[in-house]
Every structure is written in C-alpha cells, then in structure tokens.
Protein backbone atom coordinates (compact mmCIF):
# COMPACT_ATOMS: atom_id res chain seq x y z
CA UNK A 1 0.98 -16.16 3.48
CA UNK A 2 -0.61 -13.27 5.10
CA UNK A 3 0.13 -9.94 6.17
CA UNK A 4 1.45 -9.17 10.18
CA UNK A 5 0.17 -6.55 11.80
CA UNK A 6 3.03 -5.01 11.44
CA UNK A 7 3.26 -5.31 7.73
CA UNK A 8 0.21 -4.03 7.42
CA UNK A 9 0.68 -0.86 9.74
CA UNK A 10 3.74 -0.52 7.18
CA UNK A 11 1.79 -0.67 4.54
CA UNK A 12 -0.81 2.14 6.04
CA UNK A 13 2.14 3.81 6.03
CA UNK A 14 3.28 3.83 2.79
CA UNK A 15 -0.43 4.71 1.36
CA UNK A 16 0.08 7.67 3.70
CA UNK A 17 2.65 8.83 3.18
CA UNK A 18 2.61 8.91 -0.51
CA UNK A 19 -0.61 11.14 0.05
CA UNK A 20 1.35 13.64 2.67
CA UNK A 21 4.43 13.54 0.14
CA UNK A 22 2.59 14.54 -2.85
CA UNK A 23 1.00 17.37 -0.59
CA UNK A 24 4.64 18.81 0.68
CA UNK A 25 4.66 20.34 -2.71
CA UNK A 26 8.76 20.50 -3.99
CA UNK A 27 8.97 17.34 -1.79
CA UNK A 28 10.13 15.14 -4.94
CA UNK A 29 12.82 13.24 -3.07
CA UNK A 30 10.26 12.16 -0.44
CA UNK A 31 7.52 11.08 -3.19
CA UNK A 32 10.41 9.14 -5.27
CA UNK A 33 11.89 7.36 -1.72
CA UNK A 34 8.54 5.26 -1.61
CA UNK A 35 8.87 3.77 -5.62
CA UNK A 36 11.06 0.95 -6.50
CA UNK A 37 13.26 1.78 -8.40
CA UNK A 38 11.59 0.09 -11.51
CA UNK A 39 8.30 1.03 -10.02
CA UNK A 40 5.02 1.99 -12.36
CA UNK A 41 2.90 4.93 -12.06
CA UNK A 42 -0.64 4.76 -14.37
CA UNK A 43 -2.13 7.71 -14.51
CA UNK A 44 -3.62 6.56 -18.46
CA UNK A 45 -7.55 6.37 -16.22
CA UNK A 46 -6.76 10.37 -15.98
CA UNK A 47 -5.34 10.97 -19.36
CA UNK A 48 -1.63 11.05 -18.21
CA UNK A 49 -0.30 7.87 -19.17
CA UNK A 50 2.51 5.87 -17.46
CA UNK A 51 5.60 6.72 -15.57
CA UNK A 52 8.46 4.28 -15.20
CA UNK A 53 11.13 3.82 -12.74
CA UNK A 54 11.97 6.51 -9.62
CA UNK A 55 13.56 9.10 -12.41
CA UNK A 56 10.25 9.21 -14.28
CA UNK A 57 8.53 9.90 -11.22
CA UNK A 58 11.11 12.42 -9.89
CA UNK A 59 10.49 14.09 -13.27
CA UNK A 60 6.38 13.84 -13.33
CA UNK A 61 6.32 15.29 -10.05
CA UNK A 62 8.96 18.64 -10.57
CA UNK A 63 6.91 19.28 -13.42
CA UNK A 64 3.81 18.78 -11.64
CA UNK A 65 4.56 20.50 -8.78
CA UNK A 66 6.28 23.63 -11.05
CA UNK A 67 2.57 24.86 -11.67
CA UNK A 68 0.65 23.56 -7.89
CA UNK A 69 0.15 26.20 -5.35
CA UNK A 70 -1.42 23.53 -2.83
CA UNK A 71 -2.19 19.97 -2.81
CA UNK A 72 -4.76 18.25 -0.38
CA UNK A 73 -4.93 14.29 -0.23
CA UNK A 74 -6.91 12.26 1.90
CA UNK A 75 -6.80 8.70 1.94
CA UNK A 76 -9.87 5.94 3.26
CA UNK A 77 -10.85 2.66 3.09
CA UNK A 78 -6.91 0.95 3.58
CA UNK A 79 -6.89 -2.88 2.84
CA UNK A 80 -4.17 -4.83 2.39
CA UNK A 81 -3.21 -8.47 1.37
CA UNK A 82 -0.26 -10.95 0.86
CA UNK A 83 0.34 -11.54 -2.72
CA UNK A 84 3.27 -14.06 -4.36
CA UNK A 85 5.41 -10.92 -4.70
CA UNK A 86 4.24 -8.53 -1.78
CA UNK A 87 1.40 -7.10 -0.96
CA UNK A 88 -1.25 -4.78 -2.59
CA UNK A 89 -3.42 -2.33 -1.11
CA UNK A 90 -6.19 -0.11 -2.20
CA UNK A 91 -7.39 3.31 -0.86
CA UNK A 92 -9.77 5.48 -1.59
CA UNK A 93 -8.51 9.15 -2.48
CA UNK A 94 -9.97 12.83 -2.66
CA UNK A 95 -7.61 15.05 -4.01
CA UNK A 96 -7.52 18.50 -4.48
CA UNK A 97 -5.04 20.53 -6.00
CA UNK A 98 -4.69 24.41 -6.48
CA UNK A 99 -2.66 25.46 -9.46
CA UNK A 100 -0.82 28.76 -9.30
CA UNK A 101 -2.94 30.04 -12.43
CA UNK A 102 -5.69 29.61 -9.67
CA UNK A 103 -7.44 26.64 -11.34
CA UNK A 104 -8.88 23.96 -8.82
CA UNK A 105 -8.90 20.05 -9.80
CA UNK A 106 -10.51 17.65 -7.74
CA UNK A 107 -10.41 13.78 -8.09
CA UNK A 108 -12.12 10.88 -6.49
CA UNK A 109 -10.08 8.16 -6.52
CA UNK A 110 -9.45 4.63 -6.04
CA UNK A 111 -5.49 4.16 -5.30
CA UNK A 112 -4.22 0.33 -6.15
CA UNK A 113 -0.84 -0.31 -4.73
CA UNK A 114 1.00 -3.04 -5.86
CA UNK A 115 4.19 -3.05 -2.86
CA UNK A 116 7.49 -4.86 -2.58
CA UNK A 117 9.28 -5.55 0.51
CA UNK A 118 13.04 -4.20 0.50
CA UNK A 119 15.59 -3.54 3.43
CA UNK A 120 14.48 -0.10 3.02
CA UNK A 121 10.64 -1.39 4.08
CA UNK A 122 7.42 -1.68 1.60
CA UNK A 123 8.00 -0.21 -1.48
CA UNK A 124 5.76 1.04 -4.64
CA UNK A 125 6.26 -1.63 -7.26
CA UNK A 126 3.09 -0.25 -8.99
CA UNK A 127 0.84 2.72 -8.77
CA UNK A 128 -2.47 2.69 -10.73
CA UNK A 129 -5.07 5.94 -10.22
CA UNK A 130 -8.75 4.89 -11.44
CA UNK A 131 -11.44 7.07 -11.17
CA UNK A 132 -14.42 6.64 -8.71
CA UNK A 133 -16.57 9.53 -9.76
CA UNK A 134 -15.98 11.27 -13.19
CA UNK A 135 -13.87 14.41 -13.54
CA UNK A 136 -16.06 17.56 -14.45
C-alpha cells in the first residue's frame, strides 16, 4: 500500500518537528509526544546507546538538555514509504549544539524513522542516528 499525500505531508511533519522539538531546549514533553510509547531511540552509531519507551526519552532529553545552551537542527532529503507496519522515512540532519560549558558539537546525520499510525497521527516507533560524515 502506499503513502497519501497526506500521509506523507504527516510524516514531513513528524521529521520536523522532532528537529524543532529537540531545538526548543526544556521542550521534553513536545520531543516525547512524537514516540510511541514503546518507541526506540539508537544513538549506539554516536556512542550513546539505546533509549526505550517515551520515559527513557523524557529522561535522555532532561539530561541532555540540563547542559545545552542552544540546539540547531536542520533536516533534508525527506522520503517516505508504506511499510507492513507504517511507514519509514529518512532525512538527512546537521546538528549543532552549544553546551553551556561553551563546547560546540556538530553532527551530520542520516535520521531513519521507523513511524506508526495512531489516533494521535504518525508516531516514532523507532529512531536510529547514523553518521554521514565522521565526528572530529
């Protein structure tokens, strides 16, 4: 089956939003609304390893944003497809964040969503971060 336009305007969304939620820094409730609630994060390509359900991620991210001064995501290359339980999608990510120590980390990344429809909309069954340039 494929994806409506609609679906997949949803699913821009989602990709999105998770980028402009992780940038309202403190915004944990608005980061955790788009997981499932037995959603995976995998972070293990940048040394973080995996965070399960929406209270793992509510935790990850008030500890992560605890030390972030300012966040900056951007988000390219959007596709989308049906799959037997969804959808997935892929983006392409540059991230920067500014740590209140003052240190700056920057990541190229390649975002692969793995999404669930609910009534609340598309949800984040699965997050996975891989890298498309090194760190360093």
């Amino acid at each position: 089956m494929s994806l409506s336009a609609e679906d997949r305007f949803a699913i821009a969304d989602v990709v999105n939003g998770f980028a402009l939620a992780v940038d309202d820094i403190g915004n944990v409730d608005g980061v955790v609304a788009l997981f499932a609630p037995d959603a995976v994060y995998d972070l293990s390509a940048l040394g973080m390893g995996t965070i399960l359900g929406q209270e793992g991620v509510g935790e990850f991210f008030t500890t992560a944003f605890a030390g972030m001064a300012h966040n900056a995501h951007y988000m390219t290359n959007i596709t989308a497809s049906s799959t037997d339980a969804g959808a997935k999608a892929q983006a392409y990510g540059h991230a920067f964040s500014l740590g209140k120590d003052g240190a700056m980390m920057e990541v190229k990344a390649r975002y692969n969503f793995d999404l669930v429809r609910s009534e609340k909309g598309w949800l984040i069954a699965r997050l996975t971060m891989g890298l498309l340039i090194p760190m360093g």
